[in-house]
N, C-alpha and C. Protein backbone atom coordinates (compact mmCIF):
# COMPACT_ATOMS: atom_id res chain seq x y z
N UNK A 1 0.84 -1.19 0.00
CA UNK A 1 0.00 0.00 0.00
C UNK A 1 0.88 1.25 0.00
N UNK A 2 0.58 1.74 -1.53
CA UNK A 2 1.47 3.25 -1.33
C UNK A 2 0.63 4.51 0.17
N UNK A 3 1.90 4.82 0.89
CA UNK A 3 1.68 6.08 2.09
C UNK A 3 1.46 7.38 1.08
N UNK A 4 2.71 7.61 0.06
CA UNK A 4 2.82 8.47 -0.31
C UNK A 4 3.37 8.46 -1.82
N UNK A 5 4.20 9.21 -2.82
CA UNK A 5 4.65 9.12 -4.05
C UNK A 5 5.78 8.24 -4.19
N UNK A 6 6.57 8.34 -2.74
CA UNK A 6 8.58 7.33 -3.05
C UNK A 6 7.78 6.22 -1.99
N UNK A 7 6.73 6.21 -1.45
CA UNK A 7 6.95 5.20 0.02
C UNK A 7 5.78 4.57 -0.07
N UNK A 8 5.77 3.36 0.27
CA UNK A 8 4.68 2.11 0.63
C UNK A 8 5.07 1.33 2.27
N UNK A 9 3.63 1.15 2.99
CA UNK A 9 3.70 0.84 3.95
C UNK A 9 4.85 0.05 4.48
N UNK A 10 5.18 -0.96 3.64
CA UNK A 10 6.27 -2.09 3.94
C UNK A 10 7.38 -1.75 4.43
N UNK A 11 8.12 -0.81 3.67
CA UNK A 11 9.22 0.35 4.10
C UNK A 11 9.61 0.56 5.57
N UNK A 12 8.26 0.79 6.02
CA UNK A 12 8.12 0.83 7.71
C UNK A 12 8.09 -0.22 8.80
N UNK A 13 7.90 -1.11 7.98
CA UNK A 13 7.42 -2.51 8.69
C UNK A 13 8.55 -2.98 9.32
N UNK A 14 8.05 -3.73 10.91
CA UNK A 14 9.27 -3.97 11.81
C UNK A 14 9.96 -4.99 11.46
N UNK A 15 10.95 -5.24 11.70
CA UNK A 15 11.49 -6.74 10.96
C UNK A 15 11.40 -7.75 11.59
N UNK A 16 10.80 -7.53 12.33
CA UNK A 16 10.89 -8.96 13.05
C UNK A 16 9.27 -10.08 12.50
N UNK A 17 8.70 -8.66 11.79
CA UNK A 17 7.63 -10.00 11.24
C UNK A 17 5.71 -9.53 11.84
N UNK A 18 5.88 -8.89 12.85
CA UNK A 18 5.09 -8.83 13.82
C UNK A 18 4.12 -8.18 13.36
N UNK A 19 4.24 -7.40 11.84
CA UNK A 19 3.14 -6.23 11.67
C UNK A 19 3.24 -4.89 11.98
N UNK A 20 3.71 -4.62 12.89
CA UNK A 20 3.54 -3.15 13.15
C UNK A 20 4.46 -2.43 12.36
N UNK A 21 3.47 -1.66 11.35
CA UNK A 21 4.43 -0.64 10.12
C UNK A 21 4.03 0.69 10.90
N UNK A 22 3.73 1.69 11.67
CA UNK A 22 3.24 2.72 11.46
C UNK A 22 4.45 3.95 11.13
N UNK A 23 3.70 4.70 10.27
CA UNK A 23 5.29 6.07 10.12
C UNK A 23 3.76 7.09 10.58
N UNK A 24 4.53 7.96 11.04
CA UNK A 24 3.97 9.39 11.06
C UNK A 24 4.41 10.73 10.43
N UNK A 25 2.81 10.42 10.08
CA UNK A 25 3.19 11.43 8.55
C UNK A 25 3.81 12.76 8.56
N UNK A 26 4.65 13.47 9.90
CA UNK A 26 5.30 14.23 9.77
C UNK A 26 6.85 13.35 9.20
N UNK A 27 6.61 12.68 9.50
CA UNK A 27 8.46 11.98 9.75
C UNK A 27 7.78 11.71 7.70
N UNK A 28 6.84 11.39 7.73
CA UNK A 28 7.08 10.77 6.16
C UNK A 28 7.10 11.96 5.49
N UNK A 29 6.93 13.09 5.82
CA UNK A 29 6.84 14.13 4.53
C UNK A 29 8.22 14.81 4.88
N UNK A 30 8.89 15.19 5.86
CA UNK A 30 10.67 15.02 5.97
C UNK A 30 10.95 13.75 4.76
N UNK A 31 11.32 12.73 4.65
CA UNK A 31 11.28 11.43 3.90
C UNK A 31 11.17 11.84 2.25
N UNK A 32 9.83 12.35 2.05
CA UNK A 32 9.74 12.59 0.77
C UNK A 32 10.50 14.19 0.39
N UNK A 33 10.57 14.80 1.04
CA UNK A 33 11.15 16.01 0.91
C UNK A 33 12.78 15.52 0.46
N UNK A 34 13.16 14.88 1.49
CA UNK A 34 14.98 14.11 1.33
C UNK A 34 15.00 13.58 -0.02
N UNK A 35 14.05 12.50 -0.48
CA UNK A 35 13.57 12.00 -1.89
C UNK A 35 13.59 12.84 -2.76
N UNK A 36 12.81 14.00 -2.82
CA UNK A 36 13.07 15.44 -4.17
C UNK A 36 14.17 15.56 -4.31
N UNK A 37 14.55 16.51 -3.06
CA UNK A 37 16.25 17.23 -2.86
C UNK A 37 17.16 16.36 -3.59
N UNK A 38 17.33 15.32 -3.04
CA UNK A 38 18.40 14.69 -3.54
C UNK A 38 18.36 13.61 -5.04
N UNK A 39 16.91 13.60 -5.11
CA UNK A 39 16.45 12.62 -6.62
C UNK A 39 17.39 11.86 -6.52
N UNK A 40 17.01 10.77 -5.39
CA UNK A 40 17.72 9.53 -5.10
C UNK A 40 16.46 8.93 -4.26
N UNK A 41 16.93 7.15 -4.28
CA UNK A 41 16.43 6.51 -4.01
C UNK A 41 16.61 6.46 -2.31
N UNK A 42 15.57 6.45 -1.59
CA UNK A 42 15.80 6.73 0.11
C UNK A 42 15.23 5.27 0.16
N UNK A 43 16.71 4.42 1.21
CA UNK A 43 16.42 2.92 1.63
C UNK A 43 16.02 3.23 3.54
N UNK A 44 14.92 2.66 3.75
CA UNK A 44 14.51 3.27 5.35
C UNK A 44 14.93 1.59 5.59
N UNK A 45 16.16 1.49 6.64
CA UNK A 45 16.76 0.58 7.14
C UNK A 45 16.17 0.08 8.41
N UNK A 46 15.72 1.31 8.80
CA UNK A 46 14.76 1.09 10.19
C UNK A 46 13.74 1.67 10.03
N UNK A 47 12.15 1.24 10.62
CA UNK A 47 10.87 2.23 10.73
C UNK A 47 11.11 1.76 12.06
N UNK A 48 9.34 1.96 11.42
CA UNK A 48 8.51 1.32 13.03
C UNK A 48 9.16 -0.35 13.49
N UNK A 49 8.98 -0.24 15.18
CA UNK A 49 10.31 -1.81 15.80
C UNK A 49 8.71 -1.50 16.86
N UNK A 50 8.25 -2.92 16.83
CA UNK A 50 7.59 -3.57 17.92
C UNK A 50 8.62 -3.31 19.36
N UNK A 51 7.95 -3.39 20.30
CA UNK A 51 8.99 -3.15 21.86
C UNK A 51 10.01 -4.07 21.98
N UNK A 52 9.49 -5.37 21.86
CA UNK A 52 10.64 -6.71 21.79
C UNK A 52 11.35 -6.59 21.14
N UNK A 53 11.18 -6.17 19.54
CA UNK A 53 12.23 -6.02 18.75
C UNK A 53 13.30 -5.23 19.04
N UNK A 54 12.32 -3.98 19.29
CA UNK A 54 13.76 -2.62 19.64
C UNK A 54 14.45 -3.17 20.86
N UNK A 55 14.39 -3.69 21.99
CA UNK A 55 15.15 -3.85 23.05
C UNK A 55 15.96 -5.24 22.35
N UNK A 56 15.56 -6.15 21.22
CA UNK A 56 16.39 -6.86 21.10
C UNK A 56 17.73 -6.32 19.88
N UNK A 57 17.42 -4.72 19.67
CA UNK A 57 18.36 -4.48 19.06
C UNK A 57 19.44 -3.21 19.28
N UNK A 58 18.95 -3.25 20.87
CA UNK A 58 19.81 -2.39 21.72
C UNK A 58 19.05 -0.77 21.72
N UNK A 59 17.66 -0.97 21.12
CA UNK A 59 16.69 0.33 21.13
C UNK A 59 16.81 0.86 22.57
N UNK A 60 16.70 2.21 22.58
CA UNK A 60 16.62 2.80 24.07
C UNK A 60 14.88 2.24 24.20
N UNK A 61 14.61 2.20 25.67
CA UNK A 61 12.97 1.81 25.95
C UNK A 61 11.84 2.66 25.28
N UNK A 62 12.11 3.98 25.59
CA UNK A 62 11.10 5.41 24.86
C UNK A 62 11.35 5.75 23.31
N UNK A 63 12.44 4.43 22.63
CA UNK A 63 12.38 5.23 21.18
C UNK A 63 11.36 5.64 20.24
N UNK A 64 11.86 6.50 19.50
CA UNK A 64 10.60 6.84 18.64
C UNK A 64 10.86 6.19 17.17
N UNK A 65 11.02 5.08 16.99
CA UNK A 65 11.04 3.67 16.41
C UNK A 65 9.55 3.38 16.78
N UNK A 66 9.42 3.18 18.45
CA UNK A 66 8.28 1.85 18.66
C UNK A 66 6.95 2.96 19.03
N UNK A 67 7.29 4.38 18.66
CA UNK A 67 6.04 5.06 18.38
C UNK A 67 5.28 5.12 17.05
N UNK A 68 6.57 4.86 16.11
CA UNK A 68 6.03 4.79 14.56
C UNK A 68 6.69 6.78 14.26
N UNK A 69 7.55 6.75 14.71
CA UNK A 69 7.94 8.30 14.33
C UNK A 69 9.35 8.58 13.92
N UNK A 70 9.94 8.08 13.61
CA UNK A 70 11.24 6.97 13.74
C UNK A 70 11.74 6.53 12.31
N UNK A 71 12.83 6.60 11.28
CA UNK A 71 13.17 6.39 10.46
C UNK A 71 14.82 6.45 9.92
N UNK A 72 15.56 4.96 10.13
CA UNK A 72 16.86 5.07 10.04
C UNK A 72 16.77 5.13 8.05
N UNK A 73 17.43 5.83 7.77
CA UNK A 73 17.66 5.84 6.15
C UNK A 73 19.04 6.47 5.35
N UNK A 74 19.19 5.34 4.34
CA UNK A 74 20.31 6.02 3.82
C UNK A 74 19.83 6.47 2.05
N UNK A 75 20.44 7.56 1.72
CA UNK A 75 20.42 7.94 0.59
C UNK A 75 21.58 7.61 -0.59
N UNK A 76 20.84 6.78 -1.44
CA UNK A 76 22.18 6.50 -2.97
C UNK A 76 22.94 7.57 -2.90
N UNK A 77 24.23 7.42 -3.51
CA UNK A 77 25.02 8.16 -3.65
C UNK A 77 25.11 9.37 -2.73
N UNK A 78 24.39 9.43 -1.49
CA UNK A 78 24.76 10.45 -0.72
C UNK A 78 25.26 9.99 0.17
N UNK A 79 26.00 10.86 1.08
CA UNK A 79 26.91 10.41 2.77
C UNK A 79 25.68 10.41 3.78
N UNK A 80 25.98 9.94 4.77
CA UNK A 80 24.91 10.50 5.80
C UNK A 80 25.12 11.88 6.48
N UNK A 81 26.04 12.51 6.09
CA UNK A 81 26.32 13.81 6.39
C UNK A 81 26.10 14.57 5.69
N UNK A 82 25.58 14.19 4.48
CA UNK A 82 24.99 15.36 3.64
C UNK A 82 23.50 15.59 4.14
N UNK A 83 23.01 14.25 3.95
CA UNK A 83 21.35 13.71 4.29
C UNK A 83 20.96 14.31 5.33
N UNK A 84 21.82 14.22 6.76
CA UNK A 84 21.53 14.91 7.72
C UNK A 84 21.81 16.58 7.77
N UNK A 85 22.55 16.71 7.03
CA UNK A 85 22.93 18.47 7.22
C UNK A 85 21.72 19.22 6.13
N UNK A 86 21.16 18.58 5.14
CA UNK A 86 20.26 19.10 4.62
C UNK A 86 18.78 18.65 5.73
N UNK A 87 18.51 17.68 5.99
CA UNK A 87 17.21 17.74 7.36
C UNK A 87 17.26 18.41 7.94
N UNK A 88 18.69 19.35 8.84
CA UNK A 88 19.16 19.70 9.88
C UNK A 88 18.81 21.52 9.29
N UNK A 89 18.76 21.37 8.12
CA UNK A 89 18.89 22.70 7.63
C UNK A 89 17.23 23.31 7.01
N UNK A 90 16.54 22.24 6.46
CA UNK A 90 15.19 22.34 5.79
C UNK A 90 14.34 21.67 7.05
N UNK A 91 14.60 21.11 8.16
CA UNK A 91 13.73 20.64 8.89
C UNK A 91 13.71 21.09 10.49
N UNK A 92 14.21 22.20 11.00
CA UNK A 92 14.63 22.63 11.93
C UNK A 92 14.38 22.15 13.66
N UNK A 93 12.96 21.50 13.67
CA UNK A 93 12.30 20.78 14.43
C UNK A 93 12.34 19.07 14.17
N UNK A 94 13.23 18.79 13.23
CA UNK A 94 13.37 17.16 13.24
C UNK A 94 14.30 16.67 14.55
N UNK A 95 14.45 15.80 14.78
CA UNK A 95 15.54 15.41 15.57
C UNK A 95 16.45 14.50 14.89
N UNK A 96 17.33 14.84 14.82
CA UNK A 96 18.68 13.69 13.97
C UNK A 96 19.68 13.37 14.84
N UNK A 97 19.63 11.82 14.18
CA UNK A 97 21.03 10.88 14.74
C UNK A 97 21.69 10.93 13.40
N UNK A 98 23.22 11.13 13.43
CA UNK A 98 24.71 11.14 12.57
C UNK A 98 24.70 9.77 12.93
N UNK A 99 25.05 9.00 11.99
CA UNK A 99 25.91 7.72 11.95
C UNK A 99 26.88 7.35 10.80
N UNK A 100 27.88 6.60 11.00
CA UNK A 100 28.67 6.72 10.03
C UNK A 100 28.05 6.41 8.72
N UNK A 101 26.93 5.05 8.73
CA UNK A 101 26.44 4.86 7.55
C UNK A 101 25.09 4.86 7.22
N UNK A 102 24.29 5.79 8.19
CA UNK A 102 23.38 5.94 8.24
C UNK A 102 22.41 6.75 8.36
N UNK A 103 21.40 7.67 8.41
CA UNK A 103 20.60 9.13 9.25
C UNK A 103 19.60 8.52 9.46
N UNK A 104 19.45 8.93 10.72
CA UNK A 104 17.99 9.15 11.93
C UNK A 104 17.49 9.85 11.85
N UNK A 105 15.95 9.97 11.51
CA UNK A 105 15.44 11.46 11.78
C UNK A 105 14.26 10.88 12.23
N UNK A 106 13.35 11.63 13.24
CA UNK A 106 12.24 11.45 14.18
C UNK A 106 11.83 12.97 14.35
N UNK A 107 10.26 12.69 14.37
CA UNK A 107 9.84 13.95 14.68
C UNK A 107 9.00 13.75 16.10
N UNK A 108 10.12 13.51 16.95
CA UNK A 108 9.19 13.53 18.51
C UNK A 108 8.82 14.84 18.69
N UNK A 109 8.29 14.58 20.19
CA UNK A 109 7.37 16.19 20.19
C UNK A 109 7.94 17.09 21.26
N UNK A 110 8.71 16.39 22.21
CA UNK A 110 9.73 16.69 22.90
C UNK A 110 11.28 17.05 22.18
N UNK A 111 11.71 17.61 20.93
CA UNK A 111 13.00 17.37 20.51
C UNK A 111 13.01 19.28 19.98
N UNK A 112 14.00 19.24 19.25
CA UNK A 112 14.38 18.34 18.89
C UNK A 112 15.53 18.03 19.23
N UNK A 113 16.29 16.62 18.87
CA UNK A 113 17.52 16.07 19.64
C UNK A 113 18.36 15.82 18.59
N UNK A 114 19.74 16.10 19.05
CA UNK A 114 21.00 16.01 17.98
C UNK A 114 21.56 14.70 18.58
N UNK A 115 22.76 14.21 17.63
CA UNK A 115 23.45 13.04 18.25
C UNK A 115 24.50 13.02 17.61
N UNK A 116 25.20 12.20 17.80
CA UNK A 116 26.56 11.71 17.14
C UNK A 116 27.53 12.64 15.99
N UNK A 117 28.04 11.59 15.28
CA UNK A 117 28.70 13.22 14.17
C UNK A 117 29.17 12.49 13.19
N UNK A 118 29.02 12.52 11.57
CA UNK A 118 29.46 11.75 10.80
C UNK A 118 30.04 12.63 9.61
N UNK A 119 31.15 12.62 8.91
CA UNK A 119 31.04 13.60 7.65
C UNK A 119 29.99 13.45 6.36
């Protein structure tokens, strides 16, 4: 089931099998915005994680993974330091995690929150 124009529910779906896909459609229209900008293909490595799952993959307890708000993704041919410095720059209220091979972005309602540091 297409969410939107680049994204279908599955995208979100936890891996462990369980069903629970939810994204929230702030975090998905950040998502499709990253998708224009960069006219690249956005792979979401992480969505939505059932509770069991996220604690079996070292998730903090309150992530915003197992709210459905939550989206690890990397962009073709981009760094995650580009990906994130353009969110960081067009999304001012996102919250982003830097990883070396990866970007976090969540739109909790408490944030927003910075992390790590990647070029």
């Amino acid at each position: 089931m297409k969410l939107s124009v680049h994204f279908a529910r599955h995208e979100f779906a936890c891996s462990c099998g369980c069903g629970f896909d939810t994204i929230d459609a702030a975090t998905l229209e950040i998502l499709e915005e990253v998708r224009r900008h960069f006219a690249a293909p956005v792979v979401v490595t992480s969505g939505a994680r059932c509770r069991d799952y996220n604690a079996s993959v070292g998730g903090v307890p309150d992530s915003q993974h197992v709210r459905g708000r939550a989206a690890d993704i990397k962009v073709h041919g981009h760094s995650p330091g580009e990906v994130a410095d353009f969110i960081a720059e067009r999304f001012p209220s996102a919250s982003i995690g830097r990883y070396l091979t990866f970007t976090h972005v969540d739109t909790r309602t408490d944030g927003p929150a910075h992390w790590g540091s990647n070029g």
